[in-house]
PDB file of N, CA and C in Angstrom:
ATOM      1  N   UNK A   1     160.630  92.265 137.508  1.00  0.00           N
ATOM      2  CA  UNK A   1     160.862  93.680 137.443  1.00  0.00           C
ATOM      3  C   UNK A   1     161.444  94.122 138.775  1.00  0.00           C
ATOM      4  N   UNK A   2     162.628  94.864 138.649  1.00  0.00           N
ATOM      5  CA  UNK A   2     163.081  95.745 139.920  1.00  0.00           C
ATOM      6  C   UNK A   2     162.447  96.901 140.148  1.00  0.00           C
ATOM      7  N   UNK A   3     162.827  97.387 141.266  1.00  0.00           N
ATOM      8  CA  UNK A   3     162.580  98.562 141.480  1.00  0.00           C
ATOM      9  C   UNK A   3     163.438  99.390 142.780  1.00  0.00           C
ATOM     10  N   UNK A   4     164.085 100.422 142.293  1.00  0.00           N
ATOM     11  CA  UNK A   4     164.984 100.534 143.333  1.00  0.00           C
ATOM     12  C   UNK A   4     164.443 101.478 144.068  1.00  0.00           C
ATOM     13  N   UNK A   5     164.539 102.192 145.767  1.00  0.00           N
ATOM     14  CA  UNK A   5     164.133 103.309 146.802  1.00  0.00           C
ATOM     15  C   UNK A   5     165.403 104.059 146.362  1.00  0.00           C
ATOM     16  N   UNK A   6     164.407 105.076 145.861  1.00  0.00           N
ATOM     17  CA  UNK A   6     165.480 106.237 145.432  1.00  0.00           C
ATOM     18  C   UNK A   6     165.452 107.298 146.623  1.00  0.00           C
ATOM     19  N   UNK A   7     164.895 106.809 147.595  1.00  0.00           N
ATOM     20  CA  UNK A   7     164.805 108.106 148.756  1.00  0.00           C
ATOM     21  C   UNK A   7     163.670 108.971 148.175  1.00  0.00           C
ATOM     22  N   UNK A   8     162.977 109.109 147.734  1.00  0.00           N
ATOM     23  CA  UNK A   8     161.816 109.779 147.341  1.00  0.00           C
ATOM     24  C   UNK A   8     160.515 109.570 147.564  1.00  0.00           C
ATOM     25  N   UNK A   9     159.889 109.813 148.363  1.00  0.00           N
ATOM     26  CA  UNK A   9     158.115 109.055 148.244  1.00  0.00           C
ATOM     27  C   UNK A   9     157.518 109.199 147.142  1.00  0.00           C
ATOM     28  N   UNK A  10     156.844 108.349 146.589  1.00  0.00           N
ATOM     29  CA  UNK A  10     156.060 108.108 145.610  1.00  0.00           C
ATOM     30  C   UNK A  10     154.607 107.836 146.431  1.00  0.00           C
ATOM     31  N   UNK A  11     154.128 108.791 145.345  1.00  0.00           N
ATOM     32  CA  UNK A  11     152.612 109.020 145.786  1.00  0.00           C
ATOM     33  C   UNK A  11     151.814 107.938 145.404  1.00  0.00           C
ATOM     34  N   UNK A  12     150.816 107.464 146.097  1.00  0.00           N
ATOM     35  CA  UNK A  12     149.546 106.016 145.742  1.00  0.00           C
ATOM     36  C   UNK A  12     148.668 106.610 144.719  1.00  0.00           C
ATOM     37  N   UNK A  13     148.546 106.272 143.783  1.00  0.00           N
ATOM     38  CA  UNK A  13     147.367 106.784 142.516  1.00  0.00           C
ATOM     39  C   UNK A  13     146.314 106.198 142.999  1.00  0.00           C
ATOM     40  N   UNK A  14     146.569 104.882 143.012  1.00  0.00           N
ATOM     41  CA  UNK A  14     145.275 104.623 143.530  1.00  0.00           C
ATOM     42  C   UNK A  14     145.209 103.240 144.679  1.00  0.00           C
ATOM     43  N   UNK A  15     144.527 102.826 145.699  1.00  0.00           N
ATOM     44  CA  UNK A  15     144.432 102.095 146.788  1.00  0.00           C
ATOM     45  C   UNK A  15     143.066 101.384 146.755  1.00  0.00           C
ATOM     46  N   UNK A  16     142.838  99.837 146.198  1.00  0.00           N
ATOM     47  CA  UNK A  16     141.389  99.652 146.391  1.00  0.00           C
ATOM     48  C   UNK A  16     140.951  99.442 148.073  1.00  0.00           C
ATOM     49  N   UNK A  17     139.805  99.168 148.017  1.00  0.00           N
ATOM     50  CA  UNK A  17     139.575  99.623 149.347  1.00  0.00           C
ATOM     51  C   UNK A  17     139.763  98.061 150.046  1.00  0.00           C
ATOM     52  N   UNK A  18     139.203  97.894 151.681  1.00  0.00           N
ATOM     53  CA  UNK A  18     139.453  96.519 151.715  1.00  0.00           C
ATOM     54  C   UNK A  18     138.748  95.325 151.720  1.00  0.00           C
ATOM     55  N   UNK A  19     137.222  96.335 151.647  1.00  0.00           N
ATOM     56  CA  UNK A  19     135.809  95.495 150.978  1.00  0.00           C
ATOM     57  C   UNK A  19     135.457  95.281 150.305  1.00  0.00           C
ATOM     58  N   UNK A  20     136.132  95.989 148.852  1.00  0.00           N
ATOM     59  CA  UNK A  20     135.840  95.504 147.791  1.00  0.00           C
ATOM     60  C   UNK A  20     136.726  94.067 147.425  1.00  0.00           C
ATOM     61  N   UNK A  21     138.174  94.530 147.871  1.00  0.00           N
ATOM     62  CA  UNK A  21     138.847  93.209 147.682  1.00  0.00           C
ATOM     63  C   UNK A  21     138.218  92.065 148.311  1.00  0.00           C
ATOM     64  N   UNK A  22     138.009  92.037 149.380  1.00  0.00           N
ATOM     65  CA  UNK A  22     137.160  90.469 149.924  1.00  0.00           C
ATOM     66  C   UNK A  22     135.994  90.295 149.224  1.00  0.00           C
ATOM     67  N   UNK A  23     135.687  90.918 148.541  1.00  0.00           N
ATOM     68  CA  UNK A  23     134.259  90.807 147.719  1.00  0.00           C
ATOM     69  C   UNK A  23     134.835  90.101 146.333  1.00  0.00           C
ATOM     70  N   UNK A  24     135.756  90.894 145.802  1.00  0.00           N
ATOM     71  CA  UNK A  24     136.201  90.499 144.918  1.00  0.00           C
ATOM     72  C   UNK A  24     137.096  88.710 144.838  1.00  0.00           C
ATOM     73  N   UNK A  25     137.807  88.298 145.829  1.00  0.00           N
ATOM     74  CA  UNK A  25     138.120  87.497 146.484  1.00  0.00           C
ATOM     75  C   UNK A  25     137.049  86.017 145.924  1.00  0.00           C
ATOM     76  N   UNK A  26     135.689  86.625 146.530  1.00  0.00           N
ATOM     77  CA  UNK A  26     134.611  86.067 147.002  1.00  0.00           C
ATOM     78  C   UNK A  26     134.112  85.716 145.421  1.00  0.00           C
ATOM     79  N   UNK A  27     133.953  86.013 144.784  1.00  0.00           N
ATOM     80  CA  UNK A  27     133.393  86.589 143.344  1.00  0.00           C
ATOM     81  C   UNK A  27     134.568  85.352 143.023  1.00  0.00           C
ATOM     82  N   UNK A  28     135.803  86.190 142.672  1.00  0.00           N
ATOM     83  CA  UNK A  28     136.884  85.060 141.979  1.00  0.00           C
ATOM     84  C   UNK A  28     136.517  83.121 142.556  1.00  0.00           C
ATOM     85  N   UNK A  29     136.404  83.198 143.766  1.00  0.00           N
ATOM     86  CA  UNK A  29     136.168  81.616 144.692  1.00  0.00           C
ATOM     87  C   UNK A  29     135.004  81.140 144.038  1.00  0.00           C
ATOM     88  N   UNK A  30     133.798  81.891 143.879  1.00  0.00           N
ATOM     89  CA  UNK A  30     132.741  81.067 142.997  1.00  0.00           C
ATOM     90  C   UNK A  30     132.963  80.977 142.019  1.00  0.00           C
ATOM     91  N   UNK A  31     133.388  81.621 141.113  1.00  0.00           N
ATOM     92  CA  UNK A  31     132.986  81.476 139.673  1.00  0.00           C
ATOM     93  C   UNK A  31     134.467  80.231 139.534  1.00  0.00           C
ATOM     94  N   UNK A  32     135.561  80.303 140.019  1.00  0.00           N
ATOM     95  CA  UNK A  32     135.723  79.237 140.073  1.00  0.00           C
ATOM     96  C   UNK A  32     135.405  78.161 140.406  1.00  0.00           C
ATOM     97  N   UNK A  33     134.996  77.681 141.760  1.00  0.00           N
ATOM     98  CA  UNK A  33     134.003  76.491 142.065  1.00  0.00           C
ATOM     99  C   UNK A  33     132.833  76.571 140.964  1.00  0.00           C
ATOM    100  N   UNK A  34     132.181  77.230 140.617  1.00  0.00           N
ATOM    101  CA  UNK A  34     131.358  77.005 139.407  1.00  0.00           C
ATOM    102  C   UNK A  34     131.663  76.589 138.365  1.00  0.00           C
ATOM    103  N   UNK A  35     132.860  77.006 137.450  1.00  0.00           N
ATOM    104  CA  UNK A  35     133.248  76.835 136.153  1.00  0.00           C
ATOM    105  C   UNK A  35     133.953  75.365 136.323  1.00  0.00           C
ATOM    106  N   UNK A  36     134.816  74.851 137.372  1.00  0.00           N
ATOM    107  CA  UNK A  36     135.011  73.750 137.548  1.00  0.00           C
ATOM    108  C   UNK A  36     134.670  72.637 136.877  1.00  0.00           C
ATOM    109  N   UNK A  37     133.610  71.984 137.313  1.00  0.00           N
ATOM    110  CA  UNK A  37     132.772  71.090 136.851  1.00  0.00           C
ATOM    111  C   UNK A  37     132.365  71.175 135.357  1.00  0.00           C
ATOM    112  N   UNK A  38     132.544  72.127 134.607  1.00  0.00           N
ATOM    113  CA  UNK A  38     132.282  72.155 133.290  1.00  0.00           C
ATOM    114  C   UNK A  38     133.378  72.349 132.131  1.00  0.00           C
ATOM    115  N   UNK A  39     134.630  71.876 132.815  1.00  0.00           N
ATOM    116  CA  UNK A  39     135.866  71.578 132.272  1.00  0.00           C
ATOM    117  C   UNK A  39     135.374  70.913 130.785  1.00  0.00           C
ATOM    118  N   UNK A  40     135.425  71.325 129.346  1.00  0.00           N
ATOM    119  CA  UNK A  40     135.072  70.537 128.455  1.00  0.00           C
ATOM    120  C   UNK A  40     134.081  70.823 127.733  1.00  0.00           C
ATOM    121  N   UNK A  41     133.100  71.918 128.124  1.00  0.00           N
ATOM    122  CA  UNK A  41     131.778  71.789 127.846  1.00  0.00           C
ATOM    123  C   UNK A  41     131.706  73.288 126.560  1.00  0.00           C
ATOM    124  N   UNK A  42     130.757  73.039 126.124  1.00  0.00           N
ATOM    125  CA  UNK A  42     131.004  74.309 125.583  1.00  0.00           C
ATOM    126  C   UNK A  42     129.951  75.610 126.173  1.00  0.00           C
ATOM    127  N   UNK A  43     130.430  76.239 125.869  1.00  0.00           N
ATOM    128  CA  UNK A  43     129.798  77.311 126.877  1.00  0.00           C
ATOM    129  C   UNK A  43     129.531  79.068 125.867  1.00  0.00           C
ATOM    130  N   UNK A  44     128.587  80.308 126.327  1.00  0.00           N
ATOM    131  CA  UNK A  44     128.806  81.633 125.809  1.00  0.00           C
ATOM    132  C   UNK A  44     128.786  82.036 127.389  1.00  0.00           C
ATOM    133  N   UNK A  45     130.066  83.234 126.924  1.00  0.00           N
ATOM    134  CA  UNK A  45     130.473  84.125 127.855  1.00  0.00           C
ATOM    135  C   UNK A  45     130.466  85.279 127.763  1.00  0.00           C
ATOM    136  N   UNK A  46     129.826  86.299 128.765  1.00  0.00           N
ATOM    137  CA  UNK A  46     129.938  87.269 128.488  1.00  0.00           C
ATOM    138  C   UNK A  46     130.691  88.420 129.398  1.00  0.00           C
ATOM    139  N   UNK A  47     131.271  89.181 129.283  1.00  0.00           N
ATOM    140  CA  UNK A  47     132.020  89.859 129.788  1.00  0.00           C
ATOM    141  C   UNK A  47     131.059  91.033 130.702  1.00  0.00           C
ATOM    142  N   UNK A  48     131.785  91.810 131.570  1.00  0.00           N
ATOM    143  CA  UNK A  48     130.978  93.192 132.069  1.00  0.00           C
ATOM    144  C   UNK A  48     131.113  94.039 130.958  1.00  0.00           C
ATOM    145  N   UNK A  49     131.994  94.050 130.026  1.00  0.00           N
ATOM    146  CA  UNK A  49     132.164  94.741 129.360  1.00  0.00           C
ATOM    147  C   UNK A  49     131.012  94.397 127.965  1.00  0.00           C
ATOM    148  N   UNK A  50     130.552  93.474 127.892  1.00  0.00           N
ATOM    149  CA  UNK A  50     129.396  93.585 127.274  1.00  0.00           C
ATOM    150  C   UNK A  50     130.353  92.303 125.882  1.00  0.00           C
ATOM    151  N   UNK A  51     131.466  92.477 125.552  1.00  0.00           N
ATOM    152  CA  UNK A  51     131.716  91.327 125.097  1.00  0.00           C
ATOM    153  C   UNK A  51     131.447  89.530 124.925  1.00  0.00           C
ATOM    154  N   UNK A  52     131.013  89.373 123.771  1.00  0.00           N
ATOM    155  CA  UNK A  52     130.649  87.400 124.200  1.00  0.00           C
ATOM    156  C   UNK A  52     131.169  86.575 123.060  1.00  0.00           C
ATOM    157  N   UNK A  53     131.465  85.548 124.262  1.00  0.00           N
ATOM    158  CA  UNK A  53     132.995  84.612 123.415  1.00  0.00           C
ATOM    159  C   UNK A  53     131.683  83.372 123.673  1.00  0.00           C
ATOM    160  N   UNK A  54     131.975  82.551 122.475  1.00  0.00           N
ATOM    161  CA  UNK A  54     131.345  81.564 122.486  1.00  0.00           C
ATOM    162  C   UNK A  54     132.877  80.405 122.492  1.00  0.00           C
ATOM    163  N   UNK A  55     133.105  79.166 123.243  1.00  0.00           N
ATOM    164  CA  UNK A  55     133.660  77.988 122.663  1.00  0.00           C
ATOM    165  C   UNK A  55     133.667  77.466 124.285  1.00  0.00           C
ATOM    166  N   UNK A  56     135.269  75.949 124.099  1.00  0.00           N
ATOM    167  CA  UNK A  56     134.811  75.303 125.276  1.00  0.00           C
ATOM    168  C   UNK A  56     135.993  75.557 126.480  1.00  0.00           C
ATOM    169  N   UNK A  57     135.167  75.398 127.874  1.00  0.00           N
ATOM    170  CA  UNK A  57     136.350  75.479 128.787  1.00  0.00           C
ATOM    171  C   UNK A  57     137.457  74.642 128.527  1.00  0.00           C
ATOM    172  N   UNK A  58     138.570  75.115 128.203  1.00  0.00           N
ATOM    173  CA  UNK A  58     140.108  74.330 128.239  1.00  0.00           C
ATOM    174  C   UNK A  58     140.254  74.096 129.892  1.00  0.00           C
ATOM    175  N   UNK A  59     139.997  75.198 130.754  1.00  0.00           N
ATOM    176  CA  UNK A  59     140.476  74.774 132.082  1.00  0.00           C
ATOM    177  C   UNK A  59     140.132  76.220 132.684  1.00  0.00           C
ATOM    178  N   UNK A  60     140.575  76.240 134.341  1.00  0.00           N
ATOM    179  CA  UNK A  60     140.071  77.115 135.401  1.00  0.00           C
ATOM    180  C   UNK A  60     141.439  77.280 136.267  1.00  0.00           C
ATOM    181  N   UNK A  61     141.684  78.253 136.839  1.00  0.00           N
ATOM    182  CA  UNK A  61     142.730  78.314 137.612  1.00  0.00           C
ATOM    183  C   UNK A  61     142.021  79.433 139.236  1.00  0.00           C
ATOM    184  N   UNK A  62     142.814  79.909 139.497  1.00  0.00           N
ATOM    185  CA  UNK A  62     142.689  80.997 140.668  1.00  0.00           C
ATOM    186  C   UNK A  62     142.134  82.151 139.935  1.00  0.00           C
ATOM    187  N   UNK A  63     142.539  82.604 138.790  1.00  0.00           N
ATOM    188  CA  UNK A  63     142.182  83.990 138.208  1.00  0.00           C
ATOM    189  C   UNK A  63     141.814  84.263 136.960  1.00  0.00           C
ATOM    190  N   UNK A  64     141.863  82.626 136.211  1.00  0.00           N
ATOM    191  CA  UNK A  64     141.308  82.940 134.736  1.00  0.00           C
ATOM    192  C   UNK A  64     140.523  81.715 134.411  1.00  0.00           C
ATOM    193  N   UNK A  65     139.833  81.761 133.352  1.00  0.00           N
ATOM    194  CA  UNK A  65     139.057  81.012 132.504  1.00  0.00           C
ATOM    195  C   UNK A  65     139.559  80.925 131.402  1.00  0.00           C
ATOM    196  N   UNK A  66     140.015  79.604 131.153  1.00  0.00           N
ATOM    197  CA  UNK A  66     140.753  79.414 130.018  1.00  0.00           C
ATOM    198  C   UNK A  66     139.782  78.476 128.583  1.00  0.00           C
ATOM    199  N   UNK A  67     139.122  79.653 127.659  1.00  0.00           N
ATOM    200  CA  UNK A  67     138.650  79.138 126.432  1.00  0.00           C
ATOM    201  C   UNK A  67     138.721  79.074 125.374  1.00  0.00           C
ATOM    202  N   UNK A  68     138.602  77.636 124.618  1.00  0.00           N
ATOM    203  CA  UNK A  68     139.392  77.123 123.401  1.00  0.00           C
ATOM    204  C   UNK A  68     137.920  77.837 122.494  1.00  0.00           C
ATOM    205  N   UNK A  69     138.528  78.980 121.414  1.00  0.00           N
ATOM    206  CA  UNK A  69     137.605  79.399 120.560  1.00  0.00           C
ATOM    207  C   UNK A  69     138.647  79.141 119.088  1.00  0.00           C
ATOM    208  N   UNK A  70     137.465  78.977 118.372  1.00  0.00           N
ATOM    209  CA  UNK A  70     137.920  78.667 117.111  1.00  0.00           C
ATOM    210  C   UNK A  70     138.865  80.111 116.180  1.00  0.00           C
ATOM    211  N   UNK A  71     139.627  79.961 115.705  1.00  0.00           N
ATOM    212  CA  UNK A  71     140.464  81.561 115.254  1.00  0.00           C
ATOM    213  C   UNK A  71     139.739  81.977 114.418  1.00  0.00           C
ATOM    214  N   UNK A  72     139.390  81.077 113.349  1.00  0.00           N
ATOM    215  CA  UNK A  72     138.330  81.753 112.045  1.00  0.00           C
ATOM    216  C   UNK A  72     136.746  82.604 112.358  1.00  0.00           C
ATOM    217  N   UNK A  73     136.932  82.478 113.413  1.00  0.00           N
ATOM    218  CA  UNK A  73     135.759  83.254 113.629  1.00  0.00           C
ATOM    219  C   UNK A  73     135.755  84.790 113.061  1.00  0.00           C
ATOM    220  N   UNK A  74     137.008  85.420 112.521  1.00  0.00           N
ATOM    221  CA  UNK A  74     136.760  86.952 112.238  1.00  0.00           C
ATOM    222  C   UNK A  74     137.357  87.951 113.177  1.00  0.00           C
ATOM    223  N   UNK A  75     137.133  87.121 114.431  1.00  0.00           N
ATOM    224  CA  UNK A  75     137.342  88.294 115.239  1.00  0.00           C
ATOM    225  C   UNK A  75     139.010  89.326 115.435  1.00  0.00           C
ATOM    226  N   UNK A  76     138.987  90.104 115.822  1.00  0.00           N
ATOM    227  CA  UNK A  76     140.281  90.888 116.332  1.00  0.00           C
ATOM    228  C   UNK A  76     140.711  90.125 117.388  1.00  0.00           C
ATOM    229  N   UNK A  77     142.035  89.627 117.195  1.00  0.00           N
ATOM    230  CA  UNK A  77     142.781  89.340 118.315  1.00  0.00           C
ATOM    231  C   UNK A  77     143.099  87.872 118.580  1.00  0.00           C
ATOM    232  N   UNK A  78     141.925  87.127 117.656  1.00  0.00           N
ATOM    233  CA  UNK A  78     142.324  85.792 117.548  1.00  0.00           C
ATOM    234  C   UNK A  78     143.509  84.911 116.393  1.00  0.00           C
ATOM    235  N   UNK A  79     144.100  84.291 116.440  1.00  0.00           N
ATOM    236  CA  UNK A  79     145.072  84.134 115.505  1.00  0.00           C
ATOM    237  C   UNK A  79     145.895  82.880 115.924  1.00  0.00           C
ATOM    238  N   UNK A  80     146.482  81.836 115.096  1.00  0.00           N
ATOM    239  CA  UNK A  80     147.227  80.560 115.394  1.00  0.00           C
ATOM    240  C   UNK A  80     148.758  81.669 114.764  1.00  0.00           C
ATOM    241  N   UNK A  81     150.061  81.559 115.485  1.00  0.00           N
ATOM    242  CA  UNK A  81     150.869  81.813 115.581  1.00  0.00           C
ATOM    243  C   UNK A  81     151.770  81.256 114.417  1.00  0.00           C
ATOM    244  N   UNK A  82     151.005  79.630 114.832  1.00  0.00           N
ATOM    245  CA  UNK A  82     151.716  78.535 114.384  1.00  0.00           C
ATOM    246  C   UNK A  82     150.983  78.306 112.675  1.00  0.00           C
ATOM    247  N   UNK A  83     150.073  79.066 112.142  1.00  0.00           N
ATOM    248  CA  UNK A  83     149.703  78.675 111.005  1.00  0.00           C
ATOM    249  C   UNK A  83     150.192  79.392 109.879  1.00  0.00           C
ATOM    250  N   UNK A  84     150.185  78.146 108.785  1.00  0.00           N
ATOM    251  CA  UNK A  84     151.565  78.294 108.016  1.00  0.00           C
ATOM    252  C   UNK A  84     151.403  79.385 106.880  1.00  0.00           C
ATOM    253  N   UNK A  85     152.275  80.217 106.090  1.00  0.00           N
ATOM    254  CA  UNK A  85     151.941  80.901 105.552  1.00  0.00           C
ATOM    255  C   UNK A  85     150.993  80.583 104.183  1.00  0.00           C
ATOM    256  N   UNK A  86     150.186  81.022 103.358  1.00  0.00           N
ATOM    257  CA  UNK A  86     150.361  80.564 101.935  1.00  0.00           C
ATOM    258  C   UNK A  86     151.394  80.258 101.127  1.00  0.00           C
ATOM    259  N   UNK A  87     151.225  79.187 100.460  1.00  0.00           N
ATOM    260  CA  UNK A  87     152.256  78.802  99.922  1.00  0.00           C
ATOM    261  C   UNK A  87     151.973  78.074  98.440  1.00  0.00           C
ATOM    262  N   UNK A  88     152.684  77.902  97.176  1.00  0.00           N
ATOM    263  CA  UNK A  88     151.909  76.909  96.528  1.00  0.00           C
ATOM    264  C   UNK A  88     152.614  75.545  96.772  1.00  0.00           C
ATOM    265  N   UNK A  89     152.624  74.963  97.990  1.00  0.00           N
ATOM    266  CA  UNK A  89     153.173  73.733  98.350  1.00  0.00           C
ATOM    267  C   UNK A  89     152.241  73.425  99.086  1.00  0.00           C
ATOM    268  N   UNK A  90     151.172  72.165  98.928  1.00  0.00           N
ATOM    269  CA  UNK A  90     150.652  71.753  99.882  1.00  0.00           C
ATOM    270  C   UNK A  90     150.997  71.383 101.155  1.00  0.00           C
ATOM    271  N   UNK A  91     150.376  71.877 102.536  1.00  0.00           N
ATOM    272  CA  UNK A  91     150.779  72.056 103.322  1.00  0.00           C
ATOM    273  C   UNK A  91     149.795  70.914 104.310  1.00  0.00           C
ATOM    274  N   UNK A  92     150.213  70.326 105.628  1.00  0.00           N
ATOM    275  CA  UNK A  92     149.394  69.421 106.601  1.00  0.00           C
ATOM    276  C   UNK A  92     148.404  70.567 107.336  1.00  0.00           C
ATOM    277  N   UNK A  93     147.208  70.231 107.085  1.00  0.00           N
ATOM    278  CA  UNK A  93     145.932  70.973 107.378  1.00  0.00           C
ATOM    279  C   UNK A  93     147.039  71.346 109.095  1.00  0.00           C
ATOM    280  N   UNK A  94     146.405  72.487 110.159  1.00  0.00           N
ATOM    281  CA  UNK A  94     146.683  73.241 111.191  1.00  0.00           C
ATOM    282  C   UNK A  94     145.439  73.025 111.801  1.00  0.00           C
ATOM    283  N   UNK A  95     145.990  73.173 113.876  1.00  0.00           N
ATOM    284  CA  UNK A  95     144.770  73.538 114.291  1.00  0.00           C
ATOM    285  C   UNK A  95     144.481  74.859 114.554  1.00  0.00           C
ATOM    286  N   UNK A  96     143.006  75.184 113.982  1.00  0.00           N
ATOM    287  CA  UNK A  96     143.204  76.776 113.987  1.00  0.00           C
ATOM    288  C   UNK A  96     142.135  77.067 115.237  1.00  0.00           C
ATOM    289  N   UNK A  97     142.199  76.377 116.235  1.00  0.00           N
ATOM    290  CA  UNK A  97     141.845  76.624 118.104  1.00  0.00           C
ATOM    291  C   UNK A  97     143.191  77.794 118.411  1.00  0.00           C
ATOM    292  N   UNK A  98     142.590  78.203 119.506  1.00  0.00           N
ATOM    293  CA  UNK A  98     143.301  78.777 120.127  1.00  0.00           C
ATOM    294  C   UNK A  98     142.624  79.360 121.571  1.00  0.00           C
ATOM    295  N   UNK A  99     143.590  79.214 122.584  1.00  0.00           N
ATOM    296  CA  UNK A  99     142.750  79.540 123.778  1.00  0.00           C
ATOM    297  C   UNK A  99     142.854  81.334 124.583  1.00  0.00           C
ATOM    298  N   UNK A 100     141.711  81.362 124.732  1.00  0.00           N
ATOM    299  CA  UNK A 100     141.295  82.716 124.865  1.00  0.00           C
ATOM    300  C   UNK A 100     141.400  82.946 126.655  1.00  0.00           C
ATOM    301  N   UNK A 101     142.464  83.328 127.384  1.00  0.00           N
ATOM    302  CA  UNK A 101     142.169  83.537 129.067  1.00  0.00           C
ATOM    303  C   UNK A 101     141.556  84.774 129.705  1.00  0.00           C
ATOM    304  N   UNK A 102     140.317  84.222 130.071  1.00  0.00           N
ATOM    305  CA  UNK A 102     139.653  85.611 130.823  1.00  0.00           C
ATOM    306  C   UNK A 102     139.749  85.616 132.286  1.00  0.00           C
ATOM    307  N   UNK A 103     139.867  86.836 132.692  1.00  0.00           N
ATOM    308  CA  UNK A 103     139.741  87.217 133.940  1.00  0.00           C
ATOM    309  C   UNK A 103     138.475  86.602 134.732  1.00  0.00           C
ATOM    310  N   UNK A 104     138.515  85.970 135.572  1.00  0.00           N
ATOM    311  CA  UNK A 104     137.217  85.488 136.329  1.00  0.00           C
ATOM    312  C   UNK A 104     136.107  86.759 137.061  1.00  0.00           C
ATOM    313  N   UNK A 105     136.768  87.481 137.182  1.00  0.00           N
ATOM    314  CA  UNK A 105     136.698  88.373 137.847  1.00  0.00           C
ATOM    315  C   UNK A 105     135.564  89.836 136.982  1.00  0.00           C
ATOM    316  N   UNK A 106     135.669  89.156 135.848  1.00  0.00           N
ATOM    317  CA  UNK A 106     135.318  90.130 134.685  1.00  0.00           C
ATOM    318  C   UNK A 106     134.116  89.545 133.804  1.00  0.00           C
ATOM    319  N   UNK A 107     133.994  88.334 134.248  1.00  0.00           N
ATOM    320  CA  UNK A 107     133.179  87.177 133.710  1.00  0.00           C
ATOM    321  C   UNK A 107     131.438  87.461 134.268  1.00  0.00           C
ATOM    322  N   UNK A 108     130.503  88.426 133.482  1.00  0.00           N
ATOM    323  CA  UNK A 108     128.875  88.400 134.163  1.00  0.00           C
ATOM    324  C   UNK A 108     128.245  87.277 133.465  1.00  0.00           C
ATOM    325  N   UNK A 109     127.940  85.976 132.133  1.00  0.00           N
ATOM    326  CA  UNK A 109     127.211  85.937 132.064  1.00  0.00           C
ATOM    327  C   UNK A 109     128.028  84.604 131.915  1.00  0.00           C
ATOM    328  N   UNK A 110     127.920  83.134 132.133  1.00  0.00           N
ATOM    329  CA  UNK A 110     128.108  81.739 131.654  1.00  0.00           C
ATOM    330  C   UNK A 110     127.170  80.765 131.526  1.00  0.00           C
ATOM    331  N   UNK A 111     126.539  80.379 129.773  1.00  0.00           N
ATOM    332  CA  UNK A 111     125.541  79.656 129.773  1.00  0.00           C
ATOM    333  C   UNK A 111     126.306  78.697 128.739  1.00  0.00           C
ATOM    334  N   UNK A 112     125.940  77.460 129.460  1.00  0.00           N
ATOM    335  CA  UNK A 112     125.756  76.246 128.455  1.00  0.00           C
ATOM    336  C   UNK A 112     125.458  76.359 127.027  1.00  0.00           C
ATOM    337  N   UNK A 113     125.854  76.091 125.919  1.00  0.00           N
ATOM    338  CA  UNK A 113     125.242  75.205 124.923  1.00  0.00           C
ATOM    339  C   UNK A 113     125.000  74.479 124.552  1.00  0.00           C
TER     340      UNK A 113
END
């Protein structure tokens, strides 16, 4: 994305502060070093937002948690892209995984199953 200086100041909506960011920082560094080691495992997660994803870590990066949940679960928002329409032609069974990336940052509750 560009953005061009039109000669105009543009006002800051909003500025986090600079303790929360090192906190936040701090927060992101563990829960990565934590989630690490459980590359594979299956796990329930729960969000601050009170949301909980059950399936297994696919992987960990700097800023997300990447988890393989099953699509048939019902939920809103889950879905294989790749799965084929109905048809009356038998079709090669699909995998209906799909990986779910959360914010680390957003992540309060990670327990084993």
């Amino acid at each position: 994305m560009s953005t061009y200086n039109t000669g105009q100041q543009q006002g800051v909506i909003y500025q986090a502060d600079p303790n929360v960011i090192r906190h936040l920082h701090g927060v992101r560094d563990s829960l990565h070093n934590s989630c690490k080691p459980y590359i594979n495992q299956r796990v329930r997660v729960q969000t601050v937002d009170g949301l909980i994803h059950e399936g297994t870590i696919s992987g960990v990066d700097s800023k997300h948690l990447y988890l393989g949940v099953t699509a048939n679960q019902g939920a809103r928002g889950y879905f294989n892209p790749y799965a084929p329409y109905p048809t009356p032609y038998p079709s090669p069974g699909y995998n209906s995984n799909v990986i779910l990336p959360l914010v680390l940052y957003e992540l309060l509750v990670i327990s084993l199953l």
